[in-house]
Protein backbone atom coordinates (compact mmCIF):
# COMPACT_ATOMS: atom_id res chain seq x y z
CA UNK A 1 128.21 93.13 56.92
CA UNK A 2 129.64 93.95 60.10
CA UNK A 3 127.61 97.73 59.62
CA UNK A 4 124.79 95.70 59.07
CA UNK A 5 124.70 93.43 61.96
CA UNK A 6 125.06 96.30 64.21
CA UNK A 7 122.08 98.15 63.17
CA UNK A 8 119.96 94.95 63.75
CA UNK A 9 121.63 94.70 67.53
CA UNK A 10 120.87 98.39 67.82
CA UNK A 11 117.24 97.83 66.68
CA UNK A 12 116.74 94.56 68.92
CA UNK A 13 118.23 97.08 71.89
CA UNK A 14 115.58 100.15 71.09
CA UNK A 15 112.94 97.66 71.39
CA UNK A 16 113.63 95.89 74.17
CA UNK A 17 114.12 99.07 76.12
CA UNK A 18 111.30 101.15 74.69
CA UNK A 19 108.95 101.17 78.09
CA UNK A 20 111.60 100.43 80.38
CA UNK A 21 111.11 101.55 84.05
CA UNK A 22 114.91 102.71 85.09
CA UNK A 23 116.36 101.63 88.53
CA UNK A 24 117.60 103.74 91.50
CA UNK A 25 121.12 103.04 89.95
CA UNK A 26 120.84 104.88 86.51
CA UNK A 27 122.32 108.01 85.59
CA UNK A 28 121.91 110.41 82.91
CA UNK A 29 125.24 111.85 81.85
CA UNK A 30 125.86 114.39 79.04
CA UNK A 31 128.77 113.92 76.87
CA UNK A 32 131.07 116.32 74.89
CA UNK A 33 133.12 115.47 72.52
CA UNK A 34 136.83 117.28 71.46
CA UNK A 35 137.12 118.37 67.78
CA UNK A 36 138.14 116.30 65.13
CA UNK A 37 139.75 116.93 61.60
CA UNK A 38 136.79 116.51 59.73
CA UNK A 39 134.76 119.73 59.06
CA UNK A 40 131.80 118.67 60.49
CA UNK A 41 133.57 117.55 63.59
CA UNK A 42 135.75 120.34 64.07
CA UNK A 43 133.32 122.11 66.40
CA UNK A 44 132.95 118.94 68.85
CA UNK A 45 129.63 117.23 69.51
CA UNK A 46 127.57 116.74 72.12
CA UNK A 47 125.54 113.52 73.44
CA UNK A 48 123.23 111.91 75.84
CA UNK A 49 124.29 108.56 77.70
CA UNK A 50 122.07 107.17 79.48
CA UNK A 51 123.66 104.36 82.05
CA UNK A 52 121.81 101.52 84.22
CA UNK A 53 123.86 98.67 85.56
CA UNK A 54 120.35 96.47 87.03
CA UNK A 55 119.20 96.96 83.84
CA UNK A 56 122.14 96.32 81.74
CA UNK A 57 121.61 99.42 79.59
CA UNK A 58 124.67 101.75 78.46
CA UNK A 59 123.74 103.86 75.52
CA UNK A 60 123.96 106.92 73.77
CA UNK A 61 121.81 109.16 72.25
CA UNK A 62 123.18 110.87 69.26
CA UNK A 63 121.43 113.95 67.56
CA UNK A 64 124.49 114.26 65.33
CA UNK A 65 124.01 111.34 62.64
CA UNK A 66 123.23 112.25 58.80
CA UNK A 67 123.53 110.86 55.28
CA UNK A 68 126.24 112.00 53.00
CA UNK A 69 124.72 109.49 50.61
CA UNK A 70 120.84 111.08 50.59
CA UNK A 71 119.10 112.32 47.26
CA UNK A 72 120.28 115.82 46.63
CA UNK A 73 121.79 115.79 50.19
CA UNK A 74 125.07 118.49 48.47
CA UNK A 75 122.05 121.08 47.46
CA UNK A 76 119.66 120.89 50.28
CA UNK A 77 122.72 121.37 52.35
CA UNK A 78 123.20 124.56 50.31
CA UNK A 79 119.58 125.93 50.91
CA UNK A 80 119.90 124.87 54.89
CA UNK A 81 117.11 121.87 54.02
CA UNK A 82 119.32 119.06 55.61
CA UNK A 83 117.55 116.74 58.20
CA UNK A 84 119.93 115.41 60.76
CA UNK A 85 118.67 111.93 62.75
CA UNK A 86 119.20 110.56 66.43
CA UNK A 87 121.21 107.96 66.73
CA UNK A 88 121.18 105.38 69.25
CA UNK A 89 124.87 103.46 70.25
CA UNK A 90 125.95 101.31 72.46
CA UNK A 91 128.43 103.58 75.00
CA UNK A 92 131.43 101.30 74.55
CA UNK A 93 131.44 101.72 70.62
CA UNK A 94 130.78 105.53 71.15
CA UNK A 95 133.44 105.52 73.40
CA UNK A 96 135.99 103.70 71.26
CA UNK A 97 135.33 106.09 67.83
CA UNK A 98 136.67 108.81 69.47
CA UNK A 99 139.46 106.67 71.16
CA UNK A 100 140.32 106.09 67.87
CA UNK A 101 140.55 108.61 66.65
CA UNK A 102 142.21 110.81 69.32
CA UNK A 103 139.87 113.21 70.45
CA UNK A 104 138.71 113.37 74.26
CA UNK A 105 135.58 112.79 75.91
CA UNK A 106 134.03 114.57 78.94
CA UNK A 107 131.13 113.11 80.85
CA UNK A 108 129.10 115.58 83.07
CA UNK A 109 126.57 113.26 85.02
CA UNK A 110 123.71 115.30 86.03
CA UNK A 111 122.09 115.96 89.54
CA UNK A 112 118.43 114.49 88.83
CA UNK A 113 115.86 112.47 90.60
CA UNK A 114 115.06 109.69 89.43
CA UNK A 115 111.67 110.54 87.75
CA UNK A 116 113.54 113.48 86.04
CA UNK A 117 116.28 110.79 84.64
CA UNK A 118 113.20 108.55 83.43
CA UNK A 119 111.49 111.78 81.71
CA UNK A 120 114.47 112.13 79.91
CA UNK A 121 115.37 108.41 78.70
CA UNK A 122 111.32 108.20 78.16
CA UNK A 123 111.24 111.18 75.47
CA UNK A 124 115.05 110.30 74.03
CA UNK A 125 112.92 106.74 73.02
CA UNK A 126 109.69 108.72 71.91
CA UNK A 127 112.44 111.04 69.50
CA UNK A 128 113.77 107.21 68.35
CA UNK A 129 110.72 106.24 66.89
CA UNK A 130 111.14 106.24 63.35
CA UNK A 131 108.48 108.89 62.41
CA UNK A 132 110.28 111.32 65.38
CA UNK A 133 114.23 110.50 64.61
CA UNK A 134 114.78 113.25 61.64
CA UNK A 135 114.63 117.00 62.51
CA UNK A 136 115.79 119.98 60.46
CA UNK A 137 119.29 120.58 61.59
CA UNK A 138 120.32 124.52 62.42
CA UNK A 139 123.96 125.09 62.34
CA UNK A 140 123.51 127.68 64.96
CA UNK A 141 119.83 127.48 66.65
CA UNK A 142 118.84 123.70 66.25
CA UNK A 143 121.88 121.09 66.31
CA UNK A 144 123.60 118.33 68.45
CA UNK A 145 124.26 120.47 71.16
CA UNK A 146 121.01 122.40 71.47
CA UNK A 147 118.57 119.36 71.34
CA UNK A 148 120.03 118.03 74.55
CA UNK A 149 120.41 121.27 76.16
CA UNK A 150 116.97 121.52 75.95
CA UNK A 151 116.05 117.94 76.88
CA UNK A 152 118.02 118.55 80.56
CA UNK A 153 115.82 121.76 80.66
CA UNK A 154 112.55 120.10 80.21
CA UNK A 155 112.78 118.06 83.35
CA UNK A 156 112.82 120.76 85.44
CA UNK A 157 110.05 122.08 86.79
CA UNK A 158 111.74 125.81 87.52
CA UNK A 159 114.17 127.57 85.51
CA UNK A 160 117.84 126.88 86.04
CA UNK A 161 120.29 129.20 86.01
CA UNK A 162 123.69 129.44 83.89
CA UNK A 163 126.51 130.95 85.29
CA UNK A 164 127.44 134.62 84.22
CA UNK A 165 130.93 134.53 82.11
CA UNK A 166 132.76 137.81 80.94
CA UNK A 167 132.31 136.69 76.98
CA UNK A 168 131.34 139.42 74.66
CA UNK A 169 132.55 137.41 71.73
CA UNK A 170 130.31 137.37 67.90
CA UNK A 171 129.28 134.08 66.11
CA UNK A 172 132.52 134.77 63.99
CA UNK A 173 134.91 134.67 66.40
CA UNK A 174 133.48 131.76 68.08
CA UNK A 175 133.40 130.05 64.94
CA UNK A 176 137.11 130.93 64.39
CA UNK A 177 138.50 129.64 67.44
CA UNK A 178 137.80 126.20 66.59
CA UNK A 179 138.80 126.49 62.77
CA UNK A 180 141.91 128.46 63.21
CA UNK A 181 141.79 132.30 62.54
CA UNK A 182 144.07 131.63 58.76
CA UNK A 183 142.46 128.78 57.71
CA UNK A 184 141.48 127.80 54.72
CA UNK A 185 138.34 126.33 56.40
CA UNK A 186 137.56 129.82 58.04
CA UNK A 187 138.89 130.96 54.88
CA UNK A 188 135.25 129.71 52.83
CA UNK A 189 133.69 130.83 56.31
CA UNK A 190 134.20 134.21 56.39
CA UNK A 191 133.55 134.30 52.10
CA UNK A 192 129.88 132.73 53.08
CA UNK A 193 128.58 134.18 56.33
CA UNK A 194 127.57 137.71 56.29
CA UNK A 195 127.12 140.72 58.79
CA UNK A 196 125.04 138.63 61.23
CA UNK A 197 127.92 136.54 62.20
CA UNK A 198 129.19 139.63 63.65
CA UNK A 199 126.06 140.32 66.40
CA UNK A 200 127.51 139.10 70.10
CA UNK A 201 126.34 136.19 70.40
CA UNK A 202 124.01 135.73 73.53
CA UNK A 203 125.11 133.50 76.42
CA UNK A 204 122.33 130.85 75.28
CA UNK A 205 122.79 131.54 71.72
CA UNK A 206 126.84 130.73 72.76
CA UNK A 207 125.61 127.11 73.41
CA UNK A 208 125.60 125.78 70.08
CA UNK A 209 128.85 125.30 70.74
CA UNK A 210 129.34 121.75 72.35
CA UNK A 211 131.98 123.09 74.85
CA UNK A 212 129.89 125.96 75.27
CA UNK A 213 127.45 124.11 76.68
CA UNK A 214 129.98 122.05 78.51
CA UNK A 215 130.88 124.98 80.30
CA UNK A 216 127.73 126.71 81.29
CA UNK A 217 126.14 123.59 82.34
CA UNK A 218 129.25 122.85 84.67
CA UNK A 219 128.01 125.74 86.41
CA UNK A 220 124.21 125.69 86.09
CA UNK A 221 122.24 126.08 89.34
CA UNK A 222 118.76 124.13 90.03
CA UNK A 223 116.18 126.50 91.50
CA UNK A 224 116.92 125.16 95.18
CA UNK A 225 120.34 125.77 94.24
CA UNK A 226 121.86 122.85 93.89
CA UNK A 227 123.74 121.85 90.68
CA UNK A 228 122.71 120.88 87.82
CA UNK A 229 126.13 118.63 87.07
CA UNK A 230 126.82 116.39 90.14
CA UNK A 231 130.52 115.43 88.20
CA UNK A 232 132.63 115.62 85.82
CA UNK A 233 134.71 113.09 84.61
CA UNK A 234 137.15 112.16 81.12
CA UNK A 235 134.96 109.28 79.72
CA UNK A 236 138.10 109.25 76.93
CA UNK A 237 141.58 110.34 77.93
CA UNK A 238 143.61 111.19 74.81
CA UNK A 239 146.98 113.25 73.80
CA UNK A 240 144.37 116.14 72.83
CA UNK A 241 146.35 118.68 70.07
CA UNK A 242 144.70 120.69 67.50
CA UNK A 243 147.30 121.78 63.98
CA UNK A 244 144.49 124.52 62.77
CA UNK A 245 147.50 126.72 60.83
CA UNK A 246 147.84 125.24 57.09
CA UNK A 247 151.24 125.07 55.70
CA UNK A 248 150.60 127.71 52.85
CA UNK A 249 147.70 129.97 54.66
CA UNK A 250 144.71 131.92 53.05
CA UNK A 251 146.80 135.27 53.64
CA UNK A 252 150.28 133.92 51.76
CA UNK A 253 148.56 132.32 48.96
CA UNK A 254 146.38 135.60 48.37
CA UNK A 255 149.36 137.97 48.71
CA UNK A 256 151.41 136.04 46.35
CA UNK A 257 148.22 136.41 43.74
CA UNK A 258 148.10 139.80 44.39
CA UNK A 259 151.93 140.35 43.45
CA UNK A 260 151.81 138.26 40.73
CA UNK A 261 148.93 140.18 39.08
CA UNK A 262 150.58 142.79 39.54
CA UNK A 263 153.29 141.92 38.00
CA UNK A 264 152.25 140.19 35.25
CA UNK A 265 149.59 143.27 34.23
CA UNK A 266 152.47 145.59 34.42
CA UNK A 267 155.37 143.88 33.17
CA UNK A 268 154.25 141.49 30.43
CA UNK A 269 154.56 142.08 26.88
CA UNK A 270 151.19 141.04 26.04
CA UNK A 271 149.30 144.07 27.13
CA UNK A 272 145.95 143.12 26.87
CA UNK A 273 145.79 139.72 29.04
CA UNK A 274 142.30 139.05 28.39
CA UNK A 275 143.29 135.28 29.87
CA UNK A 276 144.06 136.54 32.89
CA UNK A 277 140.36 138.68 33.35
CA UNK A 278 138.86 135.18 31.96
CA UNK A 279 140.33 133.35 34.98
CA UNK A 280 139.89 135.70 38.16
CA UNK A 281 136.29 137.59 36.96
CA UNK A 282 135.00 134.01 35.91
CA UNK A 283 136.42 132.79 39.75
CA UNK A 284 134.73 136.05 41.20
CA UNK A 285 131.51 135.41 39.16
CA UNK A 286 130.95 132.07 40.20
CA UNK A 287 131.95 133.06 43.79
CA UNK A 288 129.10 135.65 43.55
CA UNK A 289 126.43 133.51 41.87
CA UNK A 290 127.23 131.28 45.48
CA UNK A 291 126.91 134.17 47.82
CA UNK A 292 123.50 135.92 45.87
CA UNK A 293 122.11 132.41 46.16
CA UNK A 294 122.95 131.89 49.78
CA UNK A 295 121.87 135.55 50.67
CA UNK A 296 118.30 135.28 48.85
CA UNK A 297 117.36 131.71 48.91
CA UNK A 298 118.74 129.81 51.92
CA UNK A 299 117.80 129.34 54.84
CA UNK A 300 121.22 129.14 56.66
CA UNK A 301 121.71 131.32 59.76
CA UNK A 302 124.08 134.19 59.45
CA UNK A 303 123.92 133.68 55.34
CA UNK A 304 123.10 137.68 55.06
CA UNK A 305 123.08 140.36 54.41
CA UNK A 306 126.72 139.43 52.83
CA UNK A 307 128.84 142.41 51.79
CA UNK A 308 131.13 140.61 50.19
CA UNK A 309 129.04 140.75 47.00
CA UNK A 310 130.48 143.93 46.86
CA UNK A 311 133.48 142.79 45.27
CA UNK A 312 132.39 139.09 44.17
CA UNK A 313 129.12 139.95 41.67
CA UNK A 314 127.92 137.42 39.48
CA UNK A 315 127.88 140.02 36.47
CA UNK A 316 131.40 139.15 36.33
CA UNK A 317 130.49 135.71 34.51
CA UNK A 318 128.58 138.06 31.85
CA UNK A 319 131.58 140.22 31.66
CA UNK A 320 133.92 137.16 30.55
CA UNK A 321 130.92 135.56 28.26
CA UNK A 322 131.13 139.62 26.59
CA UNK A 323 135.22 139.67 26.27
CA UNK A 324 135.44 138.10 23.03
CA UNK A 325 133.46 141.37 21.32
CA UNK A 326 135.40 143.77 21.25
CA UNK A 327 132.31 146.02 20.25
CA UNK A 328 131.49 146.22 23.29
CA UNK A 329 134.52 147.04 25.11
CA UNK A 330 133.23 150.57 26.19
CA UNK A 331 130.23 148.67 27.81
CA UNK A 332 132.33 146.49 29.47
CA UNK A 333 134.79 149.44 30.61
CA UNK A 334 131.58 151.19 32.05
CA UNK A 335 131.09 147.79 33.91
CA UNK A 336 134.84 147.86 35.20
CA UNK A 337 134.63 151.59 36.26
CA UNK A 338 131.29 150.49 38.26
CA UNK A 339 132.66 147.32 39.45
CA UNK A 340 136.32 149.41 40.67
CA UNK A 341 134.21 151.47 42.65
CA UNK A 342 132.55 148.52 44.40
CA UNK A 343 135.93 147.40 45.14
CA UNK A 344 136.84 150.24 46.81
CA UNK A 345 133.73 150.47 49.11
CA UNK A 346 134.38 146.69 50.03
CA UNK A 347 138.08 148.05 50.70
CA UNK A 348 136.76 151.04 52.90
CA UNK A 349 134.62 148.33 54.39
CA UNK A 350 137.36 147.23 56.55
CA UNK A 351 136.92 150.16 58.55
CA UNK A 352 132.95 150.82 58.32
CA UNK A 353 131.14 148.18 57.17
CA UNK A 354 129.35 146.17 59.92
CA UNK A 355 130.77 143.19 58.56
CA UNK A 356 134.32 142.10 59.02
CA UNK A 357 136.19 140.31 56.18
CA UNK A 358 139.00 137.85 56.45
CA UNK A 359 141.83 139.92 55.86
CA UNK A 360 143.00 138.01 53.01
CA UNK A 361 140.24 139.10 51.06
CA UNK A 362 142.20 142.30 50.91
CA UNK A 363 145.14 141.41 48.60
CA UNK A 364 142.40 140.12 46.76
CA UNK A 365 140.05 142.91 46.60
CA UNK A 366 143.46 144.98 45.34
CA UNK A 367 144.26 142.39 42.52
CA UNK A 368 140.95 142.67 41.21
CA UNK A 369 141.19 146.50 41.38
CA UNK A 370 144.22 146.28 39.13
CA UNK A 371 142.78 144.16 36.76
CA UNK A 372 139.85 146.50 36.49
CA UNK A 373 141.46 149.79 36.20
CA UNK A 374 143.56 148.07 33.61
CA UNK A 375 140.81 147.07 31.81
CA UNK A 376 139.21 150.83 31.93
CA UNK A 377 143.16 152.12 30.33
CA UNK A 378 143.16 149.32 27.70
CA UNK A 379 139.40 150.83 26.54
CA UNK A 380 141.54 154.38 26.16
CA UNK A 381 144.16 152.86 24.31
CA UNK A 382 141.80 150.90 22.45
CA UNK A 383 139.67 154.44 21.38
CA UNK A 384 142.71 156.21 20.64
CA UNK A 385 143.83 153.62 17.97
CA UNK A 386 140.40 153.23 16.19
């Protein structure tokens, strides 16, 4: 109920300030946000406030909001198809969220005229409008961050001009400092994105990144030179800490797989273990039928190429639907000799692939080279006894 009445306050606010002529007094400020736990927030998030005490206006525009709850919202996120909305919020219950929840907010309140700051709260309330609010949200090239970046561009009439940072780092390593570099979170990361998330990311393409933007704006020069921030305040002051390192990490949890492949396939009386291969090639398999897809039918930046399909394939799910018959078995061991060697290009592929891979896929890659070499010895043994 509570949700409820604050939509219809929100909607009763959009309308009554829809054509509004702001005073000498208002200010434009653009707000970033810390990370949160959350996934989606872990990368921080970026704002518009728009401020005007004659007016008695203090609101935020938010190109952030979506719905978990949309039809097939899970697969169009897959295929990149998911439409993200501006919000509008009062500033006090934007403020208090992330009060709430412990994560800082800076306010950088920008050097414009006054017709500049009305171009701006004038197209923010033409994006409102119902039939403008949705657009088709880019993780990388079309996001919260981006949208207002360029909204403050628009307004000027020149070019302005970023400051130059010594940053040479890719769209994987920005990615990782915010997720932790042994993560499980950068963990699915790394297993998803392919070699484009390893191209130096340009100075603008750096500002999908909330702070990113935070930064270069600080130092952004108009074309008389004056700057494009007039100050920088903490609109939220919180204890800001960040616990990215998991208890058991993605490296420890694969090395202790690896060694207990290892020795199980060497050390267990059962020789033939053909429930083990049904658990890790049906894991790889499905793994692989979720990179192919990503690689050849989304539309998510940095999806592909993706060389980890060199050691996740989804002809590993055929492989387990095939174990049963053992008929086939010198197929299947063709498969494995095929599917080793794959393996060990992946595993050279530290070195001279153009992509890099989380480095516990390694202990992985190694497991399932056990597993398939074995498989290729049990097809001897199996000849020799026929």
């Amino acid at each position: 109920m509570k949700k409820i009445l604050v939509l219809v306050f929100i909607s009763l606010l959009a309308g009554n300030i829809f054509g509004e002529e702001l005073s000498d007094k208002a200010q434009v400020s653009l707000l970033t946000c810390g990370s949160g736990k959350e996934l989606y927030a872990q990368f921080g998030h970026t704002a518009i406030r728009v401020e005007d005490p004659a007016l008695n206006i203090d609101v935020v525009f938010n190109y952030g909001m979506f719905n978990f709850h949309t039809q097939g919202f899970y697969l169009k996120f897959v295929k990149g198809l998911t439409d993200y909305q501006l919000g509008l919020d009062f500033a006090i219950d934007f403020f208090m969220r992330y009060h709430d929840d412990n994560i800082p907010v800076w306010e950088q309140k920008l050097n414009l005229t006054k017709e500049q700051k009305q171009q701006i709260f004038n197209a923010l309330m033409v994006n409102y409008e119902p039939q403008n609010r949705f657009y088709r949200y880019n993780f990388v090239y079309d996001n919260c961050a981006t949208r207002p970046r360029d909204m403050i561009e628009s307004v000027f009439t020149d070019k302005i001009t970023y400051p130059k940072r010594k940053v040479k780092d890719t769209f994987r390593e920005l990615i990782g400092q915010y997720t932790g570099e042994d993560s499980w979170t950068k963990f699915g990361i790394d297993f998803v994105v392919g070699a484009s998330a390893d191209v130096v990311a340009t100075p603008r393409e750096r500002m999908f990144l909330p702070a990113e933007l935070m930064a270069y704006l600080q130092g952004a020069r108009q074309a008389d030179g004056q700057p494009v921030v007039a100050e920088k305040t903490v609109a939220v002051d919180v204890p800001y800490t960040k616990d990215l390192k998991p208890t058991i990490t993605p490296v420890l949890a694969c090395f202790i797989a690896m060694i207990a492949v290892f020795l199980i396939t060497y050390f267990w009386k059962n020789k033939s273990l053909l429930w083990l291969d049904v658990v890790l090639f049906s894991a790889t398999g499905l793994m692989g039928v979720i990179v192919f897809y990503l690689v050849n039918f989304s539309v998510h930046p940095l999806v592909h190429p993706n060389y980890n399909l060199l050691w996740v394939q989804p002809l590993d799910l055929l492989f387990v639907l095939l174990l049963p018959f053992k008929k086939l078995y010198k197929i299947l061991s063709y498969y494995q000799l095929l599917n080793a060697v794959a393996i060990v290009v992946a595993l050279a592929g530290f070195i001279f692939l153009p992509q890099h891979f989380n480095i516990a896929f390694l202990p992985l890659m190694l497991l399932l080279l056990i597993r398939a070499i074995h498989f290729i010895r049990l097809q001897e043994v199996f000849s020799q006894t026929k």
